[in-house]
N, C-alpha and C. Protein backbone atom coordinates (compact mmCIF):
# COMPACT_ATOMS: atom_id res chain seq x y z
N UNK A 1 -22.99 -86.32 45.14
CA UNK A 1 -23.04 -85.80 43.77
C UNK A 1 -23.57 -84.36 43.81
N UNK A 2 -22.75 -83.52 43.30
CA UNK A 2 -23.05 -82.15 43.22
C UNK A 2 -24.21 -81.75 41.59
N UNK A 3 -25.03 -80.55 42.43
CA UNK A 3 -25.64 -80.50 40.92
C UNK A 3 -24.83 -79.00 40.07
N UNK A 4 -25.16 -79.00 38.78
CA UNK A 4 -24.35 -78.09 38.17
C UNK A 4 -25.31 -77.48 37.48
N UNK A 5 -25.62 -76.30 36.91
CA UNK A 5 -26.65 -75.17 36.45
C UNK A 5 -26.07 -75.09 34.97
N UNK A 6 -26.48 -75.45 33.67
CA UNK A 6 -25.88 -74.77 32.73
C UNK A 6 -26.84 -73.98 32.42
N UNK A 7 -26.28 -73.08 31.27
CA UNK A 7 -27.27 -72.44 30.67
C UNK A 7 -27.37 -72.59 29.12
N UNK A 8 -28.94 -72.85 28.89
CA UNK A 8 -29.33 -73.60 27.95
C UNK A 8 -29.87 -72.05 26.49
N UNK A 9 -29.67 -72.59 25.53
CA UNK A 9 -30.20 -71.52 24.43
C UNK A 9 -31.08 -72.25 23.39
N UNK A 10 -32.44 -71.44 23.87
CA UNK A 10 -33.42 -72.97 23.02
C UNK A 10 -33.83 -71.42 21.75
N UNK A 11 -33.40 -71.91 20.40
CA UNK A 11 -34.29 -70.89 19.24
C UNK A 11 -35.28 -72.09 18.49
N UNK A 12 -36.27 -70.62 18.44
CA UNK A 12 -37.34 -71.08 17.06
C UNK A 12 -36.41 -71.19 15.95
N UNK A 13 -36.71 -72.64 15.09
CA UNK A 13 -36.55 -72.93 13.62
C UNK A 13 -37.56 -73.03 12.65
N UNK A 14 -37.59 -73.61 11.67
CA UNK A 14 -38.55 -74.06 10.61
C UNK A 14 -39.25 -74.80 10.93
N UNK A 15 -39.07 -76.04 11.60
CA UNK A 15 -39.80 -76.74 12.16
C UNK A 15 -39.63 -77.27 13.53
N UNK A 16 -39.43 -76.74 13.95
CA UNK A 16 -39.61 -76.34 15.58
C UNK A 16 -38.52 -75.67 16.58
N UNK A 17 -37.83 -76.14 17.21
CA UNK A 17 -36.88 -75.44 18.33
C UNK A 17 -35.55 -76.42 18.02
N UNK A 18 -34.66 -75.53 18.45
CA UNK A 18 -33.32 -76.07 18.85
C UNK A 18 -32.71 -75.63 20.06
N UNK A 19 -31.89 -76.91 20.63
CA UNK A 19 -31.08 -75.99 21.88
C UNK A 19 -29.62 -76.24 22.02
N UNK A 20 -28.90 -75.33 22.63
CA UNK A 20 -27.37 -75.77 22.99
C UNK A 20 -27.29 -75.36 24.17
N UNK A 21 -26.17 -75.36 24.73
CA UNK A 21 -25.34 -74.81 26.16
C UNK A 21 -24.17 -73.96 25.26
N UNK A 22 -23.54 -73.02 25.82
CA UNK A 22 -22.18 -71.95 25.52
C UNK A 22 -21.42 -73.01 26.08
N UNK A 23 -21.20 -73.17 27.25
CA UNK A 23 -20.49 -74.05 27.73
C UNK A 23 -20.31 -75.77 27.32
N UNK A 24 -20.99 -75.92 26.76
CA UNK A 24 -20.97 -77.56 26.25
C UNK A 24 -21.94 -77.47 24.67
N UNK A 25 -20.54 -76.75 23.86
CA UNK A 25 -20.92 -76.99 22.71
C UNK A 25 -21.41 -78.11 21.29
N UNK A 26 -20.67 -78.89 22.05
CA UNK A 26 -21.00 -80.16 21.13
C UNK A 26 -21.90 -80.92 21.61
N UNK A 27 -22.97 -80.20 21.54
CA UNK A 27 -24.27 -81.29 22.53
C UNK A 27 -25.48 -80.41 22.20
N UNK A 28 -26.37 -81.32 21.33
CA UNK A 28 -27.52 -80.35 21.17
C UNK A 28 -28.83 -80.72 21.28
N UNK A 29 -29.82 -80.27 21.21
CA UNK A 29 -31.42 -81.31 20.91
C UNK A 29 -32.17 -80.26 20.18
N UNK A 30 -33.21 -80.96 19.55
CA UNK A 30 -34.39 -80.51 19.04
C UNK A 30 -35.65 -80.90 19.58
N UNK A 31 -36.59 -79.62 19.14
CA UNK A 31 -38.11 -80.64 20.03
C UNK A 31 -39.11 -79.62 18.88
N UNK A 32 -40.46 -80.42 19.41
CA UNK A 32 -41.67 -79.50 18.30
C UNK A 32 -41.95 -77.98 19.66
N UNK A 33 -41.77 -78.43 20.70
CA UNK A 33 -41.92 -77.38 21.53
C UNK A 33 -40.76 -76.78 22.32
N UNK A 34 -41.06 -75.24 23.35
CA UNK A 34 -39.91 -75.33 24.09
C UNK A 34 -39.71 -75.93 25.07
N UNK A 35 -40.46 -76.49 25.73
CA UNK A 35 -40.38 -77.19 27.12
C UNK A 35 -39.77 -78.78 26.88
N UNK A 36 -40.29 -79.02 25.65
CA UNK A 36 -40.27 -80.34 24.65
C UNK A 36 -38.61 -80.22 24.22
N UNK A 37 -38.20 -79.37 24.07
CA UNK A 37 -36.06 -79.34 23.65
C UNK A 37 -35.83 -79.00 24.96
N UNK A 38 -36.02 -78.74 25.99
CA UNK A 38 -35.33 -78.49 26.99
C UNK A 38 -35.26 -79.81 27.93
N UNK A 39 -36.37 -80.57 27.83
CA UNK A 39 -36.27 -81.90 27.95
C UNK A 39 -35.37 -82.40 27.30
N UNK A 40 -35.34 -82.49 26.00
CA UNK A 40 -33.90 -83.25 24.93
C UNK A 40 -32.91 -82.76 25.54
N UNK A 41 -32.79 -81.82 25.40
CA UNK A 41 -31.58 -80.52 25.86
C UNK A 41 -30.70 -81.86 27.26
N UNK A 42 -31.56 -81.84 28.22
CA UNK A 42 -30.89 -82.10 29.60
C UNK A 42 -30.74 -83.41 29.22
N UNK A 43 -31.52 -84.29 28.45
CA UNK A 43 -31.06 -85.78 28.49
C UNK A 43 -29.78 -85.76 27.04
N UNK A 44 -30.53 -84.79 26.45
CA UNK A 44 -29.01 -85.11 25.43
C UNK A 44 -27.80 -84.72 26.83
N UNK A 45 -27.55 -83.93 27.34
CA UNK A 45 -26.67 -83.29 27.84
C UNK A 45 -26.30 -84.67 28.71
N UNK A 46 -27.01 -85.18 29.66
CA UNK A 46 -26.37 -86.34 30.52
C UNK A 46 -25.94 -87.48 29.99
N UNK A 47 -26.73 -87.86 28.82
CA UNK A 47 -25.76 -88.76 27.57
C UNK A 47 -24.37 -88.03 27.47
N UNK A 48 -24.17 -87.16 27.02
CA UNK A 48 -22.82 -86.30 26.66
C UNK A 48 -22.01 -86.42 27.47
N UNK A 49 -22.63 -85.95 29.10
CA UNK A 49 -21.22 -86.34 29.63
C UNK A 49 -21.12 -87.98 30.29
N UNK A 50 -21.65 -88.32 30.47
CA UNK A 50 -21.37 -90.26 30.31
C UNK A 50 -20.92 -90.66 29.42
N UNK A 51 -20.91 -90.22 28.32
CA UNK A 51 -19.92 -90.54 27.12
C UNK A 51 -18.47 -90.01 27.42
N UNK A 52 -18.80 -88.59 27.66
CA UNK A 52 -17.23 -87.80 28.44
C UNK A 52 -16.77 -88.58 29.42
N UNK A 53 -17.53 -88.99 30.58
CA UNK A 53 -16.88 -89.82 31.60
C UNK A 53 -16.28 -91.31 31.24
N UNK A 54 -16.91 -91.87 30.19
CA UNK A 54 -16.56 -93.34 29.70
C UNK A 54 -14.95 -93.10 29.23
N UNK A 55 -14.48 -91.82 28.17
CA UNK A 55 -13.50 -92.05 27.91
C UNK A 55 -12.56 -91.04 28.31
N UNK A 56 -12.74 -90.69 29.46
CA UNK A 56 -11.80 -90.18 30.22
C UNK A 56 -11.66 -88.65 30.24
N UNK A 57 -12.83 -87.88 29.61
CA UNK A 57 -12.56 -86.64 29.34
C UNK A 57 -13.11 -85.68 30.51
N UNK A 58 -12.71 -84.19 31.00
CA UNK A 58 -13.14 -83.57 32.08
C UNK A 58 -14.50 -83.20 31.55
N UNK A 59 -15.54 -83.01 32.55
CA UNK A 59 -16.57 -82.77 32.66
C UNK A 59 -16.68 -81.27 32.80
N UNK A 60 -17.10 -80.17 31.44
CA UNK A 60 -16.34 -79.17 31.65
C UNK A 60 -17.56 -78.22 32.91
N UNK A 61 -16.93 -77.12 33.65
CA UNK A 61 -18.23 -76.47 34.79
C UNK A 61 -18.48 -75.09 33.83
N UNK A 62 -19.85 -75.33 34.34
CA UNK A 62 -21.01 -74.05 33.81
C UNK A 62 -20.06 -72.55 34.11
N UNK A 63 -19.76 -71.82 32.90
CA UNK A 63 -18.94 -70.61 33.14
C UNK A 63 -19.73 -69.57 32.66
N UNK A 64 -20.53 -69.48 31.72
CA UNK A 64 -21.36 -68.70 30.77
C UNK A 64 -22.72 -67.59 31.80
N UNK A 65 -23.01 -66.78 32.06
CA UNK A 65 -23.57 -66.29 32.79
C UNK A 65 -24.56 -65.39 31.74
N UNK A 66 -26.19 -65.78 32.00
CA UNK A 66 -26.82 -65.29 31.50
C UNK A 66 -27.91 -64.22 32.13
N UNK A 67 -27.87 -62.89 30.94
CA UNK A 67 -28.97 -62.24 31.51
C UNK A 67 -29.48 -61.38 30.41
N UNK A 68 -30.58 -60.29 30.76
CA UNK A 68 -31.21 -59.43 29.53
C UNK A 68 -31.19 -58.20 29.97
N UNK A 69 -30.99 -57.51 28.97
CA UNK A 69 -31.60 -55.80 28.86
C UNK A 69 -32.43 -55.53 28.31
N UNK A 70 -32.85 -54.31 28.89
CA UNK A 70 -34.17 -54.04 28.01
C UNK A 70 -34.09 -52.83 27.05
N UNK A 71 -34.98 -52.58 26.16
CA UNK A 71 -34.87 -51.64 25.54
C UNK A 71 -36.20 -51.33 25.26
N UNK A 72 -36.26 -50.05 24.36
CA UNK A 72 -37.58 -49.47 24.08
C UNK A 72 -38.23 -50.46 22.89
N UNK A 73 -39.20 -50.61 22.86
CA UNK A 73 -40.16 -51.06 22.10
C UNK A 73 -40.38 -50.86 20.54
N UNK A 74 -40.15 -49.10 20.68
CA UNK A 74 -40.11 -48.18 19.59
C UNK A 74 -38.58 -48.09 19.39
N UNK A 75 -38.09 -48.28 18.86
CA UNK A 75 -36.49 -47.69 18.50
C UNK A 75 -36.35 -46.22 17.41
N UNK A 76 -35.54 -45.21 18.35
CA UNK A 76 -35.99 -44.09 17.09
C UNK A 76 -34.84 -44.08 16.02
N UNK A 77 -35.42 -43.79 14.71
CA UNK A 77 -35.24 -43.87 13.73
C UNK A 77 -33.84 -43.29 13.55
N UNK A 78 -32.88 -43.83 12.89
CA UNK A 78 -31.38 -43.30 13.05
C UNK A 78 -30.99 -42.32 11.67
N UNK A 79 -30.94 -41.08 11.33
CA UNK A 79 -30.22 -40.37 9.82
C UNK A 79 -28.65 -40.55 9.70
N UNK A 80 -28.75 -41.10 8.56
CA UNK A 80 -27.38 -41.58 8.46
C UNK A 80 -27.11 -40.82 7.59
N UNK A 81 -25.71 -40.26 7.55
CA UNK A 81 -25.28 -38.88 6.60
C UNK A 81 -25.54 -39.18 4.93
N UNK A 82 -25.46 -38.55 4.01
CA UNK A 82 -25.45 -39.19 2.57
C UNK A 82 -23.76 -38.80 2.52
N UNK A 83 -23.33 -40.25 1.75
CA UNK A 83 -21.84 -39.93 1.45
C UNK A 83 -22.32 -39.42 0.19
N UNK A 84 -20.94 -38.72 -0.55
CA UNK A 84 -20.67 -38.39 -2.02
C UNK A 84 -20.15 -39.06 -2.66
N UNK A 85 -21.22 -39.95 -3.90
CA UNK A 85 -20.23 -40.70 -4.63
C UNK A 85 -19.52 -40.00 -5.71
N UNK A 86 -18.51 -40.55 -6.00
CA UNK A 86 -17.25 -40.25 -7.01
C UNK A 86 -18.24 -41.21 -8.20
């Protein structure tokens, strides 16, 4: 059995976190923490595809490739022209 890497997207909500995969959209969890949905996250996810495998569907592979940029802290302030209204 091979292992497979997805990549997971956990946001703050109202009352606590949510997560998905890009790659395995229809599969989600919630938790009060983040470590707490990333747990849901992977067991929702292995429910999902045992359900996929029960009725015959492909098990789709991790394609989504994640990373960050950085930027300044301060962002400088942008002048935006004045149009002329009519």
């Amino acid at each position: 059995m091979s292992t497979r890497r997805y990549p997971v997207v956990i946001e703050q909500t109202a009352t606590g976190y949510s997560a998905y995969s890009p790659d395995v959209l229809s599969c989600i969890a919630t938790g009060d923490s983040e470590e707490d949905t990333r747990c849901n996250f992977q067991d929702a996810l292995l429910a999902h595809f045992e359900v996929m495998r029960e009725i015959g569907e492909e098990i789709p592979e991790p394609r989504t490739s994640v990373d960050y940029v950085e930027i300044a802290a301060r962002l400088p302030t942008l002048k935006l022209p004045v149009l002329d209204q009519y």
